[in-house]
Protein backbone atom coordinates (compact mmCIF):
# COMPACT_ATOMS: atom_id res chain seq x y z
CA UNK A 1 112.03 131.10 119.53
CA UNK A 2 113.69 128.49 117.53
CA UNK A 3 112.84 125.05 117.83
CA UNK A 4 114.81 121.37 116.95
CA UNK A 5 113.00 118.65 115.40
CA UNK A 6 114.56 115.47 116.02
CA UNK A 7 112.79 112.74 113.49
CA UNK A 8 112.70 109.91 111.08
CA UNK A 9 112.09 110.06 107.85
CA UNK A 10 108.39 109.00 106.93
CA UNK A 11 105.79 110.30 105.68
CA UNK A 12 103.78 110.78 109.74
CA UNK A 13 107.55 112.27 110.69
CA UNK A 14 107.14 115.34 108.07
CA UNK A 15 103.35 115.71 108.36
CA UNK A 16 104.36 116.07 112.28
CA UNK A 17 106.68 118.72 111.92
CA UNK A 18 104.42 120.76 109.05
CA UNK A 19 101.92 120.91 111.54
CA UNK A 20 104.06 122.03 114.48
CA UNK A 21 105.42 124.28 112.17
CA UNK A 22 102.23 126.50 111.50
CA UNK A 23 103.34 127.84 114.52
CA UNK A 24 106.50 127.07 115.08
CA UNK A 25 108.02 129.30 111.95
CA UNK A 26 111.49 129.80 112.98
CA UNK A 27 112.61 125.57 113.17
CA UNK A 28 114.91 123.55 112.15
CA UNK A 29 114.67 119.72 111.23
CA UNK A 30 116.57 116.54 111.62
CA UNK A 31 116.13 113.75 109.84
CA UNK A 32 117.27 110.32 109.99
CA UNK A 33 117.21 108.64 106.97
CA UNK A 34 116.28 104.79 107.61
CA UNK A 35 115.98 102.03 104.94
CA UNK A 36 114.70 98.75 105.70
CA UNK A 37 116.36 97.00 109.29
CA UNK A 38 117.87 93.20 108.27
CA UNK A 39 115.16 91.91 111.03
CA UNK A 40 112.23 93.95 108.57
CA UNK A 41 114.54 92.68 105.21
CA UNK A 42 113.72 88.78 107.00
CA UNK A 43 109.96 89.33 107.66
CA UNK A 44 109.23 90.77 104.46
CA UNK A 45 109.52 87.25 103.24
CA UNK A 46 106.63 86.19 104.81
CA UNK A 47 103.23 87.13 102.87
CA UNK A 48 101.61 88.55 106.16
CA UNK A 49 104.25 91.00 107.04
CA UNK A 50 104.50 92.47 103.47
CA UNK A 51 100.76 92.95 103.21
CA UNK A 52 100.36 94.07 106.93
CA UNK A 53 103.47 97.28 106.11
CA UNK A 54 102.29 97.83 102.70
CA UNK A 55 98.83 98.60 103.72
CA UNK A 56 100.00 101.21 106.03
CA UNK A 57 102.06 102.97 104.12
CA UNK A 58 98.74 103.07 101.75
CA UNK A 59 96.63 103.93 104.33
CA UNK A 60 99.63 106.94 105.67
CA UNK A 61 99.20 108.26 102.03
CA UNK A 62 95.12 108.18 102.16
CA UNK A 63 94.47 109.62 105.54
CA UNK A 64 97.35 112.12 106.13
CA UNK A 65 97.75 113.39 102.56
CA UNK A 66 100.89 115.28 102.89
CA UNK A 67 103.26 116.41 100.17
CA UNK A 68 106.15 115.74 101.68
CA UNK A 69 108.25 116.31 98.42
CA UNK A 70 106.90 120.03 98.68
CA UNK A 71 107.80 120.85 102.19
CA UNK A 72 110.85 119.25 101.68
CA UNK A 73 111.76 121.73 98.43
CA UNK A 74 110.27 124.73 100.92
CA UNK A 75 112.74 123.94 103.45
CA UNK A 76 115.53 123.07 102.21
CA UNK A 77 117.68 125.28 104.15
CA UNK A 78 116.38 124.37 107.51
CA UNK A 79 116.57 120.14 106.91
CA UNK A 80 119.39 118.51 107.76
CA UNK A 81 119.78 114.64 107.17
CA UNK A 82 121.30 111.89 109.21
CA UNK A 83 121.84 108.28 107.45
CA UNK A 84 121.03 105.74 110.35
CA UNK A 85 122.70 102.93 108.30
CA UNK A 86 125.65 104.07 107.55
CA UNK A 87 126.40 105.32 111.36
CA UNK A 88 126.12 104.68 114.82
CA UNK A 89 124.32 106.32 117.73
CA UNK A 90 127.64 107.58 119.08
CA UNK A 91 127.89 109.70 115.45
CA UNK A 92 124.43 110.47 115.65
CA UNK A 93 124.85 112.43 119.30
CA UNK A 94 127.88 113.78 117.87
CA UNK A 95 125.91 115.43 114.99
CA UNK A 96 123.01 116.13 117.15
CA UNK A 97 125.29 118.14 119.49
CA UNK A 98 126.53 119.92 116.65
CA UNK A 99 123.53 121.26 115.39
CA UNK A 100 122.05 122.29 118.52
CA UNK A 101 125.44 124.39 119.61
CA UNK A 102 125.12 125.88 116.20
CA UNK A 103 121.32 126.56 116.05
CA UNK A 104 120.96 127.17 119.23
CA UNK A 105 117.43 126.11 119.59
CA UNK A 106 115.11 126.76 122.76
CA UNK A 107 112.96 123.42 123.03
CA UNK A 108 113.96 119.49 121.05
CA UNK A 109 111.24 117.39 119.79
CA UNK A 110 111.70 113.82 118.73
CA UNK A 111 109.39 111.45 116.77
CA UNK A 112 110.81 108.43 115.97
CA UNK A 113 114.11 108.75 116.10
CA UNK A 114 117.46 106.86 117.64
CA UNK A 115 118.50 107.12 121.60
CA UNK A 116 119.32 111.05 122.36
CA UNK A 117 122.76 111.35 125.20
CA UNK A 118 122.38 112.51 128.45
CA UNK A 119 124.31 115.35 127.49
CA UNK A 120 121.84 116.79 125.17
CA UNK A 121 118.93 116.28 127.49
CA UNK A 122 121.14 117.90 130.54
CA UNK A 123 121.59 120.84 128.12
CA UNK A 124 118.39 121.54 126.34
CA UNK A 125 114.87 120.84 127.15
CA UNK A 126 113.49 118.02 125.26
CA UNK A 127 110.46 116.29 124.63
CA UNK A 128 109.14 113.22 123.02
CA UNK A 129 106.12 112.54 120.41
CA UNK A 130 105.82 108.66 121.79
CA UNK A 131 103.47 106.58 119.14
CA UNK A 132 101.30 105.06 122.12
CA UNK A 133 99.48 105.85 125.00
CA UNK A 134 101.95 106.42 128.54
CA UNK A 135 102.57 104.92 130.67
CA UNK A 136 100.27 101.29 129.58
CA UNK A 137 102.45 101.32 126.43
CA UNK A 138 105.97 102.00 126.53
CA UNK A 139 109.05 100.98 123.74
CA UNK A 140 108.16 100.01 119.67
CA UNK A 141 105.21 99.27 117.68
CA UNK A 142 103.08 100.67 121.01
CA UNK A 143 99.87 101.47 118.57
CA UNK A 144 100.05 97.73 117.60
CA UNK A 145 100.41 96.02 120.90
CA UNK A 146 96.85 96.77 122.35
CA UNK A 147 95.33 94.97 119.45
CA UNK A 148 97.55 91.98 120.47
CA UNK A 149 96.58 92.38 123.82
CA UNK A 150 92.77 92.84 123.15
CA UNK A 151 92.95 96.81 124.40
CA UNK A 152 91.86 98.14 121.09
CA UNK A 153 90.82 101.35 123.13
CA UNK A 154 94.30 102.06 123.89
CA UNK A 155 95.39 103.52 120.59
CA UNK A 156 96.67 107.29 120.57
CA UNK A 157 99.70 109.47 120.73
CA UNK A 158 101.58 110.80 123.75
CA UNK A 159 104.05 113.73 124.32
CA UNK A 160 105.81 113.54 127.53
CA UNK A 161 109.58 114.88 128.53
CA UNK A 162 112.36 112.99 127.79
CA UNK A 163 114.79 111.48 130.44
CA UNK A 164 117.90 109.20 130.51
CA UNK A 165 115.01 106.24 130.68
CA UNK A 166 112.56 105.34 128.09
CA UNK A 167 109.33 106.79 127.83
CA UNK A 168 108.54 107.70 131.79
CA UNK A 169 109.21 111.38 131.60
CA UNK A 170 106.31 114.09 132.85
CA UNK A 171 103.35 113.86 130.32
CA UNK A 172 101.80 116.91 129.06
CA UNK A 173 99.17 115.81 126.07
CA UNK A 174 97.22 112.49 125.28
CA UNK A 175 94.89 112.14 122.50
CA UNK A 176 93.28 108.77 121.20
CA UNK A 177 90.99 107.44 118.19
CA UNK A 178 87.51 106.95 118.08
CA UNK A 179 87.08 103.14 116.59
CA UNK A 180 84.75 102.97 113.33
CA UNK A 181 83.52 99.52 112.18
CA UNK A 182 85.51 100.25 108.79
CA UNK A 183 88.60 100.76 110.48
CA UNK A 184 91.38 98.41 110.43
CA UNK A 185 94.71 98.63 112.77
CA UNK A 186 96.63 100.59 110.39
CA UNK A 187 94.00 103.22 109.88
CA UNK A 188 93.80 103.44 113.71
CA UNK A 189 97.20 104.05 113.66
CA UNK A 190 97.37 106.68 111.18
CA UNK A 191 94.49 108.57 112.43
CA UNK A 192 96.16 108.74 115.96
CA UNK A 193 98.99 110.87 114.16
CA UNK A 194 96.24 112.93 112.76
CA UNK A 195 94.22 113.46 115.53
CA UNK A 196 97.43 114.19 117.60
CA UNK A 197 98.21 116.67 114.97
CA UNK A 198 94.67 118.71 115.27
CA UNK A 199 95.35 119.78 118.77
CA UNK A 200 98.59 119.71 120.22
CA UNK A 201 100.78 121.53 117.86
CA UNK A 202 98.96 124.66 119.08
CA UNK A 203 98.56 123.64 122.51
CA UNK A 204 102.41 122.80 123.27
CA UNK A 205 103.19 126.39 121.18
CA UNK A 206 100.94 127.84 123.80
CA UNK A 207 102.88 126.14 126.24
CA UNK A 208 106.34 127.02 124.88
CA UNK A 209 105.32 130.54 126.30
CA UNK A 210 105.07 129.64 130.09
CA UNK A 211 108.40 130.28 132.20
CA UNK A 212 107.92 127.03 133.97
CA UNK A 213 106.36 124.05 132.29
CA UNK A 214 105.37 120.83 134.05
CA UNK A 215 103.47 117.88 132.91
CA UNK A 216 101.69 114.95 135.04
CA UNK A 217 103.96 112.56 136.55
CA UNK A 218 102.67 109.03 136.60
CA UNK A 219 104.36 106.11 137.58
CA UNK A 220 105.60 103.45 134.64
CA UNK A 221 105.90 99.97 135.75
CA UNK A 222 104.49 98.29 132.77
CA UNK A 223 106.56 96.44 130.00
CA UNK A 224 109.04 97.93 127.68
CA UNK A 225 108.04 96.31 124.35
CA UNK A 226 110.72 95.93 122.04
CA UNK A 227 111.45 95.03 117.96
CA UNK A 228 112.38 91.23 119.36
CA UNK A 229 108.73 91.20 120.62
CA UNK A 230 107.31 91.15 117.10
CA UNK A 231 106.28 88.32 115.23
CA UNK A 232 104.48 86.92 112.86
CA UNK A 233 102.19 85.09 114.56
CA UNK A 234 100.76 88.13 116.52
CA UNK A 235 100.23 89.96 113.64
CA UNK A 236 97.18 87.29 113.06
CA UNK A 237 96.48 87.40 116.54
CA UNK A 238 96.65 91.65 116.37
CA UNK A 239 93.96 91.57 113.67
CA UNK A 240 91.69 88.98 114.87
CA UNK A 241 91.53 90.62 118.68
CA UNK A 242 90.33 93.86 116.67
CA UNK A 243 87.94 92.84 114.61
CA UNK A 244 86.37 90.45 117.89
CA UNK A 245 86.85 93.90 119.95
CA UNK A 246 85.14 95.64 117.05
CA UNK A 247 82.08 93.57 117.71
CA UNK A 248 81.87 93.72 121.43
CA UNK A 249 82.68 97.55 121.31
CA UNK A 250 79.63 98.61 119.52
CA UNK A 251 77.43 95.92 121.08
CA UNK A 252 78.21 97.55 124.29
CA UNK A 253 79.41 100.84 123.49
CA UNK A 254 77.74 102.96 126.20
CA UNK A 255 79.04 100.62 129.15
CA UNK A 256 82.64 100.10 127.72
CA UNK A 257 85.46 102.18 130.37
CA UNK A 258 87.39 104.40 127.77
CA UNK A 259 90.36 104.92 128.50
CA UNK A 260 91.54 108.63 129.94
CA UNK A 261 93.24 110.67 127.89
CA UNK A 262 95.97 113.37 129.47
CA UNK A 263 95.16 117.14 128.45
CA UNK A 264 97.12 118.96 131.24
CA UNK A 265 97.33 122.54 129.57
């Protein structure tokens, strides 16, 4: 079966699809090429923000140790890029539709990508790598948000169905991050893609075999957090919740609730 990767371009969107793609041979790949947004071009000004998105990118390189320039030489002939700058969401779909009526593909996945139509979810079966833990987290930046909100626990990676609304579709995998004391929040970030990428590759291939496939339907009501939401002040607030929850986490490790992950296959 052939499937469509839907994606940005970072170095967590390729390592994604290499790993789905130890099993997935027969695939082709969208990506969106994104440069920096005018409301990241404004907070790179400020000392925090710089530091804070040039340690991840660091830390991407350290713990996922991809060659992305490799896989992209590989597979040439099955990447197709999509310049988010230089055109609008209408264009994207357009392109999007395109591709699918000329690959014909069996299942979508998307990872950080732009708002898929109606049309293309009515038409082809879709899913959704969502950078957060469903339903407590739902919109942007959902692996930094528990820090801010003192639920350091709360870090992981979802894949859930997509629908016409964001991020409440059936969900089918969870996984989450142990906390070390070394860690910061952008290694718990990046290991979250990694540990996402151990398991469920080969579990949702497994999956892609079943005639019917349902996931666990769980009611959303929580807050939509979106790119307006972020500022620089709770970037300082972010990192000093996680290094307090550090402290109280391994003080009381044995009594702390975790927080239940979502393995329904």
């Amino acid at each position: 079966m052939k499937i469509l990767f839907v994606t940005g371009n970072h170095l967590r969107h390729f390592y994604l699809v290499r790993k789905f793609t130890n099993f997935f041979k027969n695939f082709i790949l969208i990506s969106e090429k994104r440069n920096i947004t005018p409301n990241h071009s404004k907070l790179l000004k400020n000392v925090i923000y710089k530091t804070h998105i040039k340690d991840f990118f660091n830390k991407e390189k350290k713990i996922l140790k991809f060659n992305i320039d490799s896989f992209k030489k590989k597979n040439q002939k099955k990447i197709y890029y999509f310049d988010r700058d230089t055109n609008n969401n209408s264009q994207f779909n357009s392109f999007l539709w395109k591709t699918i009526k000329k690959e014909n593909p069996k299942f979508l996945i998307a990872y950080g990508c732009q708002k898929i139509d109606n049309k293309v979810l009515d038409y082809l079966k879709s899913f959704n790598v969502h950078g957060g833990l469903l339903p407590n987290y739902r919109g942007v930046n959902t692996n930094f948000w528990p820090h801010y909100n003192d639920e350091s626990h709360k870090i992981g990676m979802t894949l859930h169905s997509m629908t016409p609304k964001i991020d409440i579709g059936e969900i089918f995998f969870q996984t989450g991050v142990h906390i070390k004391k070394k860690y910061n929040i952008n290694e718990m970030s990046c290991h979250a893609v990694k540990n996402f990428c151990k398991d469920v590759p080969l579990k949702f291939f497994q999956l892609s075999k079943r005639k019917i496939i349902k996931g666990k339907k769980i009611k959303h009501k929580k807050k939509i957090w979106k790119k307006k939401d972020f500022k620089i002040s709770k970037i300082k607030i972010a990192y000093k919740n996680f290094e307090n929850f550090k402290k109280k986490y391994f003080k009381t490790k044995k009594k702390f609730k975790s927080f239940q992950l979502i393995n329904i296959y």
